[in-house]
N, C-alpha and C. Protein backbone atom coordinates (compact mmCIF):
# COMPACT_ATOMS: atom_id res chain seq x y z
N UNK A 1 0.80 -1.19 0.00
CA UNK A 1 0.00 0.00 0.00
C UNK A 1 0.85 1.26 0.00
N UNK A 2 1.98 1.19 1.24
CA UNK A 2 2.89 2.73 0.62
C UNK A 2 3.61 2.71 -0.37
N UNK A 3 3.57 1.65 -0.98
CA UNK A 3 4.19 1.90 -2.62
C UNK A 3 3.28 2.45 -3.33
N UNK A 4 1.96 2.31 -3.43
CA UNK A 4 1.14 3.11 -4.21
C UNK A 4 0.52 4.52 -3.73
N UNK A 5 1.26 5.13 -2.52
CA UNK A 5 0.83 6.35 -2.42
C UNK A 5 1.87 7.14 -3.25
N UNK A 6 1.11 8.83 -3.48
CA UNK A 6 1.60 9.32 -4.64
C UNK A 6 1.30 10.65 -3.85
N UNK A 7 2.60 11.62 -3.79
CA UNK A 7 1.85 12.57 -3.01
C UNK A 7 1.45 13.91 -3.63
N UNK A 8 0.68 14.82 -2.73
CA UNK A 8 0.50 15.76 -3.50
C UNK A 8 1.10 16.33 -4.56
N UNK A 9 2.40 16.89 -4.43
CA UNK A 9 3.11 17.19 -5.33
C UNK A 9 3.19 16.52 -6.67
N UNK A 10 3.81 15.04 -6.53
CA UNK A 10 3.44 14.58 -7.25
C UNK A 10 2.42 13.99 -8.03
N UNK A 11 1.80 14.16 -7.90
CA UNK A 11 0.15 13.75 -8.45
C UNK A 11 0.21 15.97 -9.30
N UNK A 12 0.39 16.41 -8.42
CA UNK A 12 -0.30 17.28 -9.35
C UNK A 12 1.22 17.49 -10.62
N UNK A 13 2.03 17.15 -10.42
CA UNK A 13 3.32 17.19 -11.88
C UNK A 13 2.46 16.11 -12.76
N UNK A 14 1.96 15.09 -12.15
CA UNK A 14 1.61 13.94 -13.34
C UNK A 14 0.50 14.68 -13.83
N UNK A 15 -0.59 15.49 -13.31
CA UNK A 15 -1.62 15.85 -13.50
C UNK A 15 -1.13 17.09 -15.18
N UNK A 16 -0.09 17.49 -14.39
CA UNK A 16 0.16 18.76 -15.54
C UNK A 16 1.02 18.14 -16.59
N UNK A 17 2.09 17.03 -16.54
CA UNK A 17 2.21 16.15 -17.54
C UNK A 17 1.47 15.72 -18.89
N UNK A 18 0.25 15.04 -18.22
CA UNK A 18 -0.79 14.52 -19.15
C UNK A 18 -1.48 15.69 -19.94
N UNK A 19 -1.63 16.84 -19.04
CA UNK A 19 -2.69 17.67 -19.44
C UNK A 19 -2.09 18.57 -20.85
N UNK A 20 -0.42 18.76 -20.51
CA UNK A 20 0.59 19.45 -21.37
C UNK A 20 0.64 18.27 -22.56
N UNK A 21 0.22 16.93 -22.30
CA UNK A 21 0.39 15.74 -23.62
C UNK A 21 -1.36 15.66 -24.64
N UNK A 22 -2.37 16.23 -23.39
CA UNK A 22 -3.57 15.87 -23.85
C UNK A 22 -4.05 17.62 -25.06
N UNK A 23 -3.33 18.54 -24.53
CA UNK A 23 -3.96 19.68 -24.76
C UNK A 23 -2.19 20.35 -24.94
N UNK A 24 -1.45 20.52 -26.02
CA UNK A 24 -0.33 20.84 -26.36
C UNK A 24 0.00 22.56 -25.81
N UNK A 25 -1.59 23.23 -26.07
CA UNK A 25 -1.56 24.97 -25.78
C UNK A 25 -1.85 25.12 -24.51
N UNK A 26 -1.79 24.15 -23.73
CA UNK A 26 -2.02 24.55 -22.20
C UNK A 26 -1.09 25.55 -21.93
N UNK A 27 0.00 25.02 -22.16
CA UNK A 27 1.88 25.49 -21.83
C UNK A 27 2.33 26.67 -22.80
N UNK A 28 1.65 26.63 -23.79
CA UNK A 28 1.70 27.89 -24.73
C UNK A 28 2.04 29.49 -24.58
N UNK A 29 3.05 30.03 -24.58
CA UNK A 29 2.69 31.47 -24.47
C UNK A 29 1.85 31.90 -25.69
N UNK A 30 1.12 33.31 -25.12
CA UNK A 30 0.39 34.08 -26.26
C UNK A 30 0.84 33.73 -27.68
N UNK A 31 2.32 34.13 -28.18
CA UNK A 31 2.57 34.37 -29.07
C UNK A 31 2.84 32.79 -29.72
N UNK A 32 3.26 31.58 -28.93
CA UNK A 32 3.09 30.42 -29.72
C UNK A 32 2.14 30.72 -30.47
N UNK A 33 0.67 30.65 -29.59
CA UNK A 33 -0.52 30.22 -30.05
C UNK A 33 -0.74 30.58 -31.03
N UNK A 34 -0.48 32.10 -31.27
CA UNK A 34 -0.95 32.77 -32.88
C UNK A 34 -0.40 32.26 -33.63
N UNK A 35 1.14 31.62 -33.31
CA UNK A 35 2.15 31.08 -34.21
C UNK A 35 1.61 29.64 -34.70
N UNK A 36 1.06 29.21 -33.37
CA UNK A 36 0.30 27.82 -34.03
C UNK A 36 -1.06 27.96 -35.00
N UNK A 37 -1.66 28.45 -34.53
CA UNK A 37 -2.61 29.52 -35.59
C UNK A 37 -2.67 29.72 -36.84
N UNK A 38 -1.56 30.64 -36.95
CA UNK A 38 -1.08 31.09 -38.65
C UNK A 38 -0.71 29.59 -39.04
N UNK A 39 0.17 28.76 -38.35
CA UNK A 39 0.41 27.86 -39.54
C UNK A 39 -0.57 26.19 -39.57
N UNK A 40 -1.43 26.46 -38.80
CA UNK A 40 -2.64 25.05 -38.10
C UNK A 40 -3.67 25.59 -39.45
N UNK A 41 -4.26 27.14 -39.45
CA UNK A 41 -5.25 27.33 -39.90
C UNK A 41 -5.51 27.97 -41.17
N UNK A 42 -5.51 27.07 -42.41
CA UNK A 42 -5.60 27.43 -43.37
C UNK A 42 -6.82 28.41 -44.12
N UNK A 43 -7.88 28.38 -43.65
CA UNK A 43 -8.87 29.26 -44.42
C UNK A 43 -8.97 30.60 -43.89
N UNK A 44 -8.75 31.58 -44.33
CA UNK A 44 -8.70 32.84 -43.77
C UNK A 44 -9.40 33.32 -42.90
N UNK A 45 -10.75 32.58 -43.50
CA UNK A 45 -12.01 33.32 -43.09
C UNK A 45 -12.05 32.81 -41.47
N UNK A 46 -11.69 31.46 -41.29
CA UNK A 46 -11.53 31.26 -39.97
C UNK A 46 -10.62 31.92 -39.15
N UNK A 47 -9.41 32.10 -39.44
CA UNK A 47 -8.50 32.68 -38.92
C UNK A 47 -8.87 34.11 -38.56
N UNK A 48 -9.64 34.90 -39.37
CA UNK A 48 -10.22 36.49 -39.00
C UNK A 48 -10.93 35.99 -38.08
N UNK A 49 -11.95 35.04 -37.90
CA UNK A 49 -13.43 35.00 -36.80
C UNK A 49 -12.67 34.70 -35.72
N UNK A 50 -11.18 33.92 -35.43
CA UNK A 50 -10.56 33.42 -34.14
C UNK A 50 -10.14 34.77 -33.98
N UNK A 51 -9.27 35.61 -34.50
CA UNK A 51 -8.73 37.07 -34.19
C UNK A 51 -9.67 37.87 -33.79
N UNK A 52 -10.97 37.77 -34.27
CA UNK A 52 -11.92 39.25 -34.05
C UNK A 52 -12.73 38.45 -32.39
N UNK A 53 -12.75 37.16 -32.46
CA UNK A 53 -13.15 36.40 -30.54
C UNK A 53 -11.99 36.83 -29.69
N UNK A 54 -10.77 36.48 -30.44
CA UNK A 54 -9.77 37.00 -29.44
C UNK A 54 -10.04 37.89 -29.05
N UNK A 55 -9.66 38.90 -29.83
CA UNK A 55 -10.08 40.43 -29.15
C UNK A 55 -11.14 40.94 -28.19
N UNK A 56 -12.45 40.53 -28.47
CA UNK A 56 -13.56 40.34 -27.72
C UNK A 56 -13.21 39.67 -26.52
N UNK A 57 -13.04 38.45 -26.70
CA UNK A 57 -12.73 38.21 -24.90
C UNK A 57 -11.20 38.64 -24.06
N UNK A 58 -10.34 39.15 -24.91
CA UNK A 58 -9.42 40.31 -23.95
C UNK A 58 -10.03 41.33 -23.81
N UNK A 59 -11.07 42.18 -24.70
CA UNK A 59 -11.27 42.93 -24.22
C UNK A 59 -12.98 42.96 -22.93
N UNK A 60 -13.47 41.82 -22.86
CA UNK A 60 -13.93 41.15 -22.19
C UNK A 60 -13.40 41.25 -20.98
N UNK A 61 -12.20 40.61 -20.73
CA UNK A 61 -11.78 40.47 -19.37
C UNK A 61 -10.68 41.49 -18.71
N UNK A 62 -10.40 42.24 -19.73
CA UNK A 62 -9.68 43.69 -19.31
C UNK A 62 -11.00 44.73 -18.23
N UNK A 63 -12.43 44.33 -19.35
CA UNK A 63 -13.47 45.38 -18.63
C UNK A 63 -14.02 44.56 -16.98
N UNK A 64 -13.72 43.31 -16.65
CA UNK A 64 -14.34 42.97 -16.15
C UNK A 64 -13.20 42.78 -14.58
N UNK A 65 -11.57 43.08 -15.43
CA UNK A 65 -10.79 43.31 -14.27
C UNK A 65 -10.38 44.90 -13.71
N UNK A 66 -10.90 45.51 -14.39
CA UNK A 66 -11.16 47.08 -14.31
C UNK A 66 -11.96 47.71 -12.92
N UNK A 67 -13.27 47.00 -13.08
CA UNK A 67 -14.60 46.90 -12.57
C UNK A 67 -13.98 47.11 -10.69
């Protein structure tokens, strides 16, 4: 049985492990992402509708940390 305890710490590194293997942009800075972006998303038209949400929800949560 104390071979299979796992302690906090560790449990939450495995936790952020998997999550950095399941979801690659967890770990992402800003500027990856756009970088993954420009070269993931080929149709323009999508790429404007993700840029014009971006903006909206920074400027979303700029008004709402203002407040």
């Amino acid at each position: 049985m104390i071979e299979d305890y796992i302690s906090p710490k560790q449990l939450a590194a495995r936790e952020r492990e998997e999550e950095e293997r399941d979801n690659p942009m967890a770990t992402m800075t800003k500027a990856q992402v756009v970088q993954w972006l420009d070269a993931n998303i080929a149709d323009d038209n999508t790429r404007l509708a993700l840029k014009q949400l971006g903006r909206l929800v920074l400027q979303n949560w700029q008004e709402l940390n203002n407040k």
